[in-house]
C-alpha atoms as a PDB file:
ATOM      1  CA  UNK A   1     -83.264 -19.956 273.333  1.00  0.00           C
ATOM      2  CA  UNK A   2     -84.258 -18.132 276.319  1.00  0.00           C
ATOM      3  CA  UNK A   3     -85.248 -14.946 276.587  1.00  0.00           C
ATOM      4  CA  UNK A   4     -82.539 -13.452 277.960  1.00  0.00           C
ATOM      5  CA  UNK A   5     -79.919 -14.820 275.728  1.00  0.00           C
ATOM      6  CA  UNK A   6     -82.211 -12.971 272.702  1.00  0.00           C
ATOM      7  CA  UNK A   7     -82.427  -9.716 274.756  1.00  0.00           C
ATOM      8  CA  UNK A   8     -78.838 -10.021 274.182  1.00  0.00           C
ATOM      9  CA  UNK A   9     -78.535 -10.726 270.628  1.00  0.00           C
ATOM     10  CA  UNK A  10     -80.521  -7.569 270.134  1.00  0.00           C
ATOM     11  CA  UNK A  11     -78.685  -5.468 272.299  1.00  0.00           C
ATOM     12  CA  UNK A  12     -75.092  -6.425 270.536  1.00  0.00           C
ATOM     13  CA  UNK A  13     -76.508  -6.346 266.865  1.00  0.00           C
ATOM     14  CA  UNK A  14     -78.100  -2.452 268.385  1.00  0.00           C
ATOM     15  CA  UNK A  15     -74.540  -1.849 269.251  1.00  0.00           C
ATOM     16  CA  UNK A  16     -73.119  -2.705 266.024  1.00  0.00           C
ATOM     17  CA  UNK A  17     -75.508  -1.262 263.562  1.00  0.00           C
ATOM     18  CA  UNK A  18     -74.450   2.361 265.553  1.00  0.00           C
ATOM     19  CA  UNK A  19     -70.755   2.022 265.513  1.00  0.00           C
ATOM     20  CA  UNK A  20     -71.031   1.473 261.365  1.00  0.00           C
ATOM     21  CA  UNK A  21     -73.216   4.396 261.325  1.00  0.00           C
ATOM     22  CA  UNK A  22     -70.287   6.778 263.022  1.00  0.00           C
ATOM     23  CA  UNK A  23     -68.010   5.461 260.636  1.00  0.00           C
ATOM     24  CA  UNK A  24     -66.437   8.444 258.552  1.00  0.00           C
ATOM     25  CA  UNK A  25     -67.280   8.208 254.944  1.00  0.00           C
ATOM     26  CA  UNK A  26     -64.591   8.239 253.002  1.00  0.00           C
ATOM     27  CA  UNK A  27     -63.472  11.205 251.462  1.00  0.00           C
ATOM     28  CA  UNK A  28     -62.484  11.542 247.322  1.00  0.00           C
ATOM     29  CA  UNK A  29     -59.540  12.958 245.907  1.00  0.00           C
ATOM     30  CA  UNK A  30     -60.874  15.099 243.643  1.00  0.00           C
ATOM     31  CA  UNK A  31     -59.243  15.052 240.251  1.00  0.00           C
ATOM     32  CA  UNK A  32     -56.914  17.619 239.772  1.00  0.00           C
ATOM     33  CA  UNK A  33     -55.644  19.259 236.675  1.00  0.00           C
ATOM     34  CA  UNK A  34     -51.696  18.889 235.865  1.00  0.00           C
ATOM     35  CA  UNK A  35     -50.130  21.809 235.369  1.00  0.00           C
ATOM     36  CA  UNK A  36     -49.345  22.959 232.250  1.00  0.00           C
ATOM     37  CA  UNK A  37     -45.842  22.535 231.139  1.00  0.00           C
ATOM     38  CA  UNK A  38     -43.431  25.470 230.477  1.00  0.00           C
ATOM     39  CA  UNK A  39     -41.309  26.168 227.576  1.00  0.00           C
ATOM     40  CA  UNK A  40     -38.559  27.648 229.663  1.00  0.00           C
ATOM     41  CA  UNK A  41     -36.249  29.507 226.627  1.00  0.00           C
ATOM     42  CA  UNK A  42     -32.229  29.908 228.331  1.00  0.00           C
ATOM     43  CA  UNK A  43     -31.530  33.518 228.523  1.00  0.00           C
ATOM     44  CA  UNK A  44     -28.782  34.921 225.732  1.00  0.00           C
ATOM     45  CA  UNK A  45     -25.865  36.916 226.492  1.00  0.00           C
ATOM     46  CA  UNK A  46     -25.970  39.742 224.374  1.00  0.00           C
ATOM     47  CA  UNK A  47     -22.829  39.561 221.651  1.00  0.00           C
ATOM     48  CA  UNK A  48     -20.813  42.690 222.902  1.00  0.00           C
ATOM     49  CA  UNK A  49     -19.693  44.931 219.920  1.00  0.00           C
ATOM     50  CA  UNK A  50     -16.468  44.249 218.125  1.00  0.00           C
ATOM     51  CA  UNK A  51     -13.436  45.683 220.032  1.00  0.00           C
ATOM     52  CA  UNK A  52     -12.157  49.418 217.799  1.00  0.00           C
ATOM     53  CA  UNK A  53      -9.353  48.248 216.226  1.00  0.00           C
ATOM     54  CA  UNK A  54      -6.153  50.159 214.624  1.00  0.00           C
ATOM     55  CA  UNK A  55      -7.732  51.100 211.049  1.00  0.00           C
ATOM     56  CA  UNK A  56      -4.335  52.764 209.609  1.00  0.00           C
ATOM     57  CA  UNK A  57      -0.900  50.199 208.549  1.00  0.00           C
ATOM     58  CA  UNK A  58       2.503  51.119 209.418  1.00  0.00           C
ATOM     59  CA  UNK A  59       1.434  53.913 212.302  1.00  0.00           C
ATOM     60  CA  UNK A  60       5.158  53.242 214.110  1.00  0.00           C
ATOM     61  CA  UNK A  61       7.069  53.772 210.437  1.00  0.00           C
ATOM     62  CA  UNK A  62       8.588  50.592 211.530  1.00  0.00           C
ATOM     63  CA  UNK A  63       8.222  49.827 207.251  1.00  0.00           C
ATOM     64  CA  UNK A  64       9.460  53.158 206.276  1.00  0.00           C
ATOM     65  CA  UNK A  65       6.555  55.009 204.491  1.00  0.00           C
ATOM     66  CA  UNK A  66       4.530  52.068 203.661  1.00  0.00           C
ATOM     67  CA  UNK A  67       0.922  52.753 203.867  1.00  0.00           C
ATOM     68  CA  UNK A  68       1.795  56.550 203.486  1.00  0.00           C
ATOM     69  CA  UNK A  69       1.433  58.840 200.679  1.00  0.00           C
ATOM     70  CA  UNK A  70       4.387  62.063 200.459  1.00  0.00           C
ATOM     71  CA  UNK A  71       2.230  65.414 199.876  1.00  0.00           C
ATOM     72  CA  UNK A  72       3.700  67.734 197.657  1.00  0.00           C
ATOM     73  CA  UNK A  73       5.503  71.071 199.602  1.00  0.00           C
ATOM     74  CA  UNK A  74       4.245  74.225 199.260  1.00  0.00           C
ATOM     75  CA  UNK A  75       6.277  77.723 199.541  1.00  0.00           C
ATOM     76  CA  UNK A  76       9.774  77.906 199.430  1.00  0.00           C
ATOM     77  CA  UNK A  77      13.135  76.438 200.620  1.00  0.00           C
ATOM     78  CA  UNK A  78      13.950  73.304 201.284  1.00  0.00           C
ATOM     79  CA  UNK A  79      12.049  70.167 201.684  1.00  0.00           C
ATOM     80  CA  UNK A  80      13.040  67.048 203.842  1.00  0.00           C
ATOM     81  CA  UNK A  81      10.369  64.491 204.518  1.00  0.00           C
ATOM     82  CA  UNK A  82      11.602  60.599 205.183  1.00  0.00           C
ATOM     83  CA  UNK A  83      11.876  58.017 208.139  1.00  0.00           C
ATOM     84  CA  UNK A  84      14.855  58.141 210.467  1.00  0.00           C
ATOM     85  CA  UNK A  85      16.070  56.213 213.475  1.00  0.00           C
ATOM     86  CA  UNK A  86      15.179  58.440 217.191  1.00  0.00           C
ATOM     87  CA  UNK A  87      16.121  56.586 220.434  1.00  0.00           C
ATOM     88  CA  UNK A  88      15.361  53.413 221.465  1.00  0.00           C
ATOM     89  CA  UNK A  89      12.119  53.729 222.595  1.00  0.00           C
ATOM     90  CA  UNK A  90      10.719  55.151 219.214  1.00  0.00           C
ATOM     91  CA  UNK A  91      13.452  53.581 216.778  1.00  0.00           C
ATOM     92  CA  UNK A  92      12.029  54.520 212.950  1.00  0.00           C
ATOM     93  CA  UNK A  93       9.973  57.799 213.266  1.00  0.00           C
ATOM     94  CA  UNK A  94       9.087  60.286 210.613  1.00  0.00           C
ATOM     95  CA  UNK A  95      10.463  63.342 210.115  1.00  0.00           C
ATOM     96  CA  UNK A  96       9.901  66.357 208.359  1.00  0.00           C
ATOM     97  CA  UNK A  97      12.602  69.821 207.990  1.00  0.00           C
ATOM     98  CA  UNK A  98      11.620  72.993 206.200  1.00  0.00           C
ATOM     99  CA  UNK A  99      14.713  75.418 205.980  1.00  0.00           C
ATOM    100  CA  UNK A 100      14.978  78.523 203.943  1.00  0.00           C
ATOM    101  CA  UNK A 101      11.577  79.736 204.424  1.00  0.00           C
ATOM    102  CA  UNK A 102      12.462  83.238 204.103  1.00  0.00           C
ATOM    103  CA  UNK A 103       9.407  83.413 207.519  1.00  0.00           C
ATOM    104  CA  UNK A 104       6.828  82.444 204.581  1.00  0.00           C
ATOM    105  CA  UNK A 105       3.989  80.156 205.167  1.00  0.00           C
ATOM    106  CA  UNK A 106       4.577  76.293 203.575  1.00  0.00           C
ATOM    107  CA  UNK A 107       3.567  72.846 204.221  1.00  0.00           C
ATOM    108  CA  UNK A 108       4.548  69.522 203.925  1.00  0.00           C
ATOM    109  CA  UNK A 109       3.215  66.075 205.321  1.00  0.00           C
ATOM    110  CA  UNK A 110       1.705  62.448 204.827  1.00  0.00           C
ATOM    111  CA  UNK A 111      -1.481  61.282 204.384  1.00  0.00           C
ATOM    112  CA  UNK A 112      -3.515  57.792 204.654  1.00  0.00           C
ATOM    113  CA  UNK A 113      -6.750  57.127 203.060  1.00  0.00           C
ATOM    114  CA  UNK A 114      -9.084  54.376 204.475  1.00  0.00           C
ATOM    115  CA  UNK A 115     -10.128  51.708 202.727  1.00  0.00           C
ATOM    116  CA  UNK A 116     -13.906  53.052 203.822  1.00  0.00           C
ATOM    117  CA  UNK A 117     -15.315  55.302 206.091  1.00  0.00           C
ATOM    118  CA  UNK A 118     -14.995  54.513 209.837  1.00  0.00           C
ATOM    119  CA  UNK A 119     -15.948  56.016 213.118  1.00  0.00           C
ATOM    120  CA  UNK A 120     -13.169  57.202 214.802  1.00  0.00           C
ATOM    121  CA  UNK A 121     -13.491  56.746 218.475  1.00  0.00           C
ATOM    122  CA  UNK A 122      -9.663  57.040 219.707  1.00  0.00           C
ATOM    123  CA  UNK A 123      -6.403  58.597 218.435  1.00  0.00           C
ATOM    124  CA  UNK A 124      -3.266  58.976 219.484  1.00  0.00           C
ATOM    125  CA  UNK A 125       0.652  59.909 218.516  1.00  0.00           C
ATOM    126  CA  UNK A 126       3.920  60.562 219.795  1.00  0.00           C
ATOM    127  CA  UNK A 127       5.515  64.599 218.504  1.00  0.00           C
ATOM    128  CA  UNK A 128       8.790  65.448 218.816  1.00  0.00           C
ATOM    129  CA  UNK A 129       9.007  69.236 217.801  1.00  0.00           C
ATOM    130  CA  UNK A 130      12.967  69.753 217.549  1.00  0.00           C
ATOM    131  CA  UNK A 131      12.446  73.442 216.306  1.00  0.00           C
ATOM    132  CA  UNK A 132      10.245  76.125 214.244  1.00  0.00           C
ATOM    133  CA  UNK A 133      10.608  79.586 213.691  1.00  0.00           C
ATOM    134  CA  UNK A 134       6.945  80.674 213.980  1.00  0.00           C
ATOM    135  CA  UNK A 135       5.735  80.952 217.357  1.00  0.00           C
ATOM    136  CA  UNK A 136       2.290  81.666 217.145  1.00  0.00           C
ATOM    137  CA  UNK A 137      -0.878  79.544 214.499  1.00  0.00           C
ATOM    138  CA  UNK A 138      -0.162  81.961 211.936  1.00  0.00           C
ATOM    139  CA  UNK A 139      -2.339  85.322 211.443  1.00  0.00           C
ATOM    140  CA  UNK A 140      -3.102  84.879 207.721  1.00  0.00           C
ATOM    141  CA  UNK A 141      -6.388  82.774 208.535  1.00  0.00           C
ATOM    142  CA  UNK A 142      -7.431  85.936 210.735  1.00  0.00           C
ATOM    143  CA  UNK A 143      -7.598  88.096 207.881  1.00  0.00           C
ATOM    144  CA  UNK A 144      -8.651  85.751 205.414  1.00  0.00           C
ATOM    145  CA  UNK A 145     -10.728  82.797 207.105  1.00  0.00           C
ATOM    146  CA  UNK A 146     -12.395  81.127 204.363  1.00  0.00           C
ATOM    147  CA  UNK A 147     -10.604  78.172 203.048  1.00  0.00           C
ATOM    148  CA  UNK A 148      -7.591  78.604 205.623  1.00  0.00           C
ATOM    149  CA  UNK A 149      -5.605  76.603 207.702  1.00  0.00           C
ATOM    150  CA  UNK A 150      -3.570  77.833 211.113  1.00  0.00           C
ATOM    151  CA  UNK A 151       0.074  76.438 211.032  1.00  0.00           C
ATOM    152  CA  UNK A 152       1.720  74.683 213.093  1.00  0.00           C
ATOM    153  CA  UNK A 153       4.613  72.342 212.653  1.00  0.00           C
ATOM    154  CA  UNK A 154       2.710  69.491 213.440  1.00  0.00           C
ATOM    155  CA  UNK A 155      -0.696  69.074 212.640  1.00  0.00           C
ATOM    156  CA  UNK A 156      -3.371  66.452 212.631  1.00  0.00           C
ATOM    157  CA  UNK A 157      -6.587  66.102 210.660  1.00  0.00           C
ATOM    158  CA  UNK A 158      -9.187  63.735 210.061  1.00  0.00           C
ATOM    159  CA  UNK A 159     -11.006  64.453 206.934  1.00  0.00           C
ATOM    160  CA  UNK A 160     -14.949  63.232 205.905  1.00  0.00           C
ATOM    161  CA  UNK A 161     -14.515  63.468 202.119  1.00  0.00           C
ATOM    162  CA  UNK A 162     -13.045  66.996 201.331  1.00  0.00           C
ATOM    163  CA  UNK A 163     -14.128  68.164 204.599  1.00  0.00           C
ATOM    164  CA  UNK A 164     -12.084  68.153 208.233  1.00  0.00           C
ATOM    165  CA  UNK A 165     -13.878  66.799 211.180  1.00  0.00           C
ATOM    166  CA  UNK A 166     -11.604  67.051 213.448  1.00  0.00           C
ATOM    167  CA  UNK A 167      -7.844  69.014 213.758  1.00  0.00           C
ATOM    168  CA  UNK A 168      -5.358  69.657 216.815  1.00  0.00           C
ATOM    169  CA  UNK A 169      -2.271  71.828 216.366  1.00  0.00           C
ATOM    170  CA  UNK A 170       1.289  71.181 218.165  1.00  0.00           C
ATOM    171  CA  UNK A 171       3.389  74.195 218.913  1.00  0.00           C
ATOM    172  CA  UNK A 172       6.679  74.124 221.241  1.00  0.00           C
ATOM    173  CA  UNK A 173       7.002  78.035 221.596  1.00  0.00           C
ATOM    174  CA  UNK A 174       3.832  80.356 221.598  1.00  0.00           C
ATOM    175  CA  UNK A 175       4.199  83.924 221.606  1.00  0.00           C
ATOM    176  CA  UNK A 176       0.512  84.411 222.283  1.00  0.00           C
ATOM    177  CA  UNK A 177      -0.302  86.833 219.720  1.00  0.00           C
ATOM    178  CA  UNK A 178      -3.154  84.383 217.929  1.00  0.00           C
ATOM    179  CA  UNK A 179      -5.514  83.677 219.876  1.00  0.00           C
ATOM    180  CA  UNK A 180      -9.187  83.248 219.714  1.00  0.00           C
ATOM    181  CA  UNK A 181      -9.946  86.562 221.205  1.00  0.00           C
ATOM    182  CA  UNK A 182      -8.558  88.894 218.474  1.00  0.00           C
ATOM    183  CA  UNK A 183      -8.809  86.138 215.667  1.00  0.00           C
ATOM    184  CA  UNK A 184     -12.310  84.365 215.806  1.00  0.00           C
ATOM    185  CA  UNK A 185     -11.510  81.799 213.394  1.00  0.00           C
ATOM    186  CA  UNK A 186      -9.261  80.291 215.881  1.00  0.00           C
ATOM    187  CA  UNK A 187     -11.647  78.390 217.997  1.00  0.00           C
ATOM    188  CA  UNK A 188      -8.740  76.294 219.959  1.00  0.00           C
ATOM    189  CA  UNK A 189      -5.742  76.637 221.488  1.00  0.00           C
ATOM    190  CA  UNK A 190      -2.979  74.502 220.188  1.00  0.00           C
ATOM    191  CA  UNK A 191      -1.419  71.446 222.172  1.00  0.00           C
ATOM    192  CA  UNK A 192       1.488  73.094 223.792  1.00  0.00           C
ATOM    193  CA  UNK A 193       4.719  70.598 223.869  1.00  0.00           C
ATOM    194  CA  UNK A 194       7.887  70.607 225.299  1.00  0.00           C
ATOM    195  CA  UNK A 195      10.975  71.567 222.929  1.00  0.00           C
ATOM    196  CA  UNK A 196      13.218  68.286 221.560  1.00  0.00           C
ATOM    197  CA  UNK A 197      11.383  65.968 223.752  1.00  0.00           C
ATOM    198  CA  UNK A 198       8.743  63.223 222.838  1.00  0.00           C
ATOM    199  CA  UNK A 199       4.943  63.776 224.130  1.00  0.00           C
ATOM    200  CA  UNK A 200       2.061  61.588 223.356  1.00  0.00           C
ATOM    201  CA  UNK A 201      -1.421  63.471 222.703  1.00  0.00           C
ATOM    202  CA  UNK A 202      -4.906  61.491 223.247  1.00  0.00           C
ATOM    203  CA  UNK A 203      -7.764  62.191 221.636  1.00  0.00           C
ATOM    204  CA  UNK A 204     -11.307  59.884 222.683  1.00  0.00           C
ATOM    205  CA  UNK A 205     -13.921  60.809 220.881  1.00  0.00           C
ATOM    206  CA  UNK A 206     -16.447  58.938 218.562  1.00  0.00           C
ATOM    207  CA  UNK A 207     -16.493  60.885 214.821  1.00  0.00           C
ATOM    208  CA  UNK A 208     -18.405  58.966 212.130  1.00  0.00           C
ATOM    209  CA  UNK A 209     -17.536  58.851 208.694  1.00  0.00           C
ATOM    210  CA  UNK A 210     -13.619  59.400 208.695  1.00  0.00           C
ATOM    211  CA  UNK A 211     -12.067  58.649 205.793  1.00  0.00           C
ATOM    212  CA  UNK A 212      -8.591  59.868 205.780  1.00  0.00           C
ATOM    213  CA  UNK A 213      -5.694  60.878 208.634  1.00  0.00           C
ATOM    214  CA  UNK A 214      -3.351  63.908 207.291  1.00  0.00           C
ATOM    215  CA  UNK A 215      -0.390  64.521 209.225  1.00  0.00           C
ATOM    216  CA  UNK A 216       1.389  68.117 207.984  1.00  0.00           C
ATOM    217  CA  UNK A 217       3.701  70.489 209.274  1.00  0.00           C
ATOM    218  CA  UNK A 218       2.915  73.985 208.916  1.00  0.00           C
ATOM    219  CA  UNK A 219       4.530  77.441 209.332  1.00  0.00           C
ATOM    220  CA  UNK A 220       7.800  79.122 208.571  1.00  0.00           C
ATOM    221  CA  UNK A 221      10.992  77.268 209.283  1.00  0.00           C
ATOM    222  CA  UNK A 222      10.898  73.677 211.574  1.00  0.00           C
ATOM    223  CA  UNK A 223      12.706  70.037 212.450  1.00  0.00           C
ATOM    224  CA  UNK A 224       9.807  67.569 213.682  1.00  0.00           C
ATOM    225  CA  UNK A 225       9.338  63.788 214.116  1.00  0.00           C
ATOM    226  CA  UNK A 226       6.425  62.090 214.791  1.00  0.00           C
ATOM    227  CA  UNK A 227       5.152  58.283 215.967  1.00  0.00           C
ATOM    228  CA  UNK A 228       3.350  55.747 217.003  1.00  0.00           C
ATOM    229  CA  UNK A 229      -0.143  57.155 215.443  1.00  0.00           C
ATOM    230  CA  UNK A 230      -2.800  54.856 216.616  1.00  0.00           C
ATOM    231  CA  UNK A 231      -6.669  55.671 214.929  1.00  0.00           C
ATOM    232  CA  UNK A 232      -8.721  53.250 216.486  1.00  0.00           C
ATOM    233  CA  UNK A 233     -12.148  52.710 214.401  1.00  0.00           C
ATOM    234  CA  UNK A 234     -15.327  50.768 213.678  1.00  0.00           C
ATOM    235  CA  UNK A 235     -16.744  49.655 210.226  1.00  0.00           C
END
């Protein structure tokens, strides 16, 4: 071989053992960690409370006075409590009639005991006050407060035991001569309602522990129906 061709040998093997030292060395993945898995749990829609439901029977004495028990009268005269047919949008209502009062104080009424105390949180009924002689809640509770009740020909109670939680009086006249100005006991002013026509009261309110509605009327002489009592509870 002559010298030049080995001048040449060395000068390409030179050339080669550079270009594989400016190789890149490779680079390692480097082991990665999996991610840890996750128990994803679904959300849950809350279970929205159980809709208040109508906790008396018979409230449109569509089945007579099913459901209902007759309180005895007090005071004297005459005594007329029973279900009677009204127009067409109320058909069977209840009504009661006091005559001969003689302008003494007297009740009569119905009552309906729950099974078990509820919370009240809604009530409602129709009144139809055809007449009553007194025209004012009475005055006998302003003289004598303790263990009273104001009269009126229609009025509604809810009762905890022996105890009312919650009253509202109906008059059709009111001569303004009770009042809670010169008779404290008388902390409201009765529902005022038109004379021989039908008006529906509302009453929203949550009251816990109810366990009986008492529907009475109240005062001297009087002609009223009543309907469609709705008392909405909870357990």
């Amino acid at each position: 071989m002559s010298k030049k061709s080995i001048y040449l040998l060395l000068a390409v093997l030179a050339l080669a053992a550079t270009t594989l030292t400016c190789l890149p060395t490779p680079r390692r993945t480097p082991t990665q960690t999996p991610a840890p898995t996750r128990k994803i749990t679904p959300m849950r829609t809350p279970t929205p409370p159980s809709p208040a439901l109508q906790c008396i029977v018979n409230g449109d004495f569509s089945e007579g006075l099913t459901g209902w028990t007759k309180l005895s009268p007090s005071g004297r005269g005459t005594f007329t409590l029973k279900t009677v047919t009204d127009d067409p949008a109320h058909g069977m209502v209840l009504n009661w009639v006091r005559t001969g009062s003689g302008n003494d104080g007297g009740a009569i009424g119905v009552e309906q005991t729950f099974p078990s105390p509820k919370t009240v949180t809604y009530l409602a009924l129709d009144v139809k006050v055809m007449s009553h002689d007194l025209t004012n809640p009475g005055w006998w509770c302003c003289k004598h407060p303790d263990g009273c009740w104001f009269e009126y020909p229609v009025h509604v109670y809810l009762y905890s035991g022996d105890e009312v939680v919650y009253e509202e009086g109906f008059l059709a006249m009111n001569d303004g001569s009770i009042n809670p100005a010169n008779c404290p006991p008388l902390t409201n002013l009765p529902t005022m309602v038109p004379l021989n026509a039908w008006y529906t009261f509302t009453m929203a309110e949550e009251i816990p522990n109810v366990t009986k509605i008492v529907l009475r009327g109240e005062g001297w002489d009087f002609n009223v129906r009543v309907d469609n009592i709705v008392v909405r509870c909870y357990p």
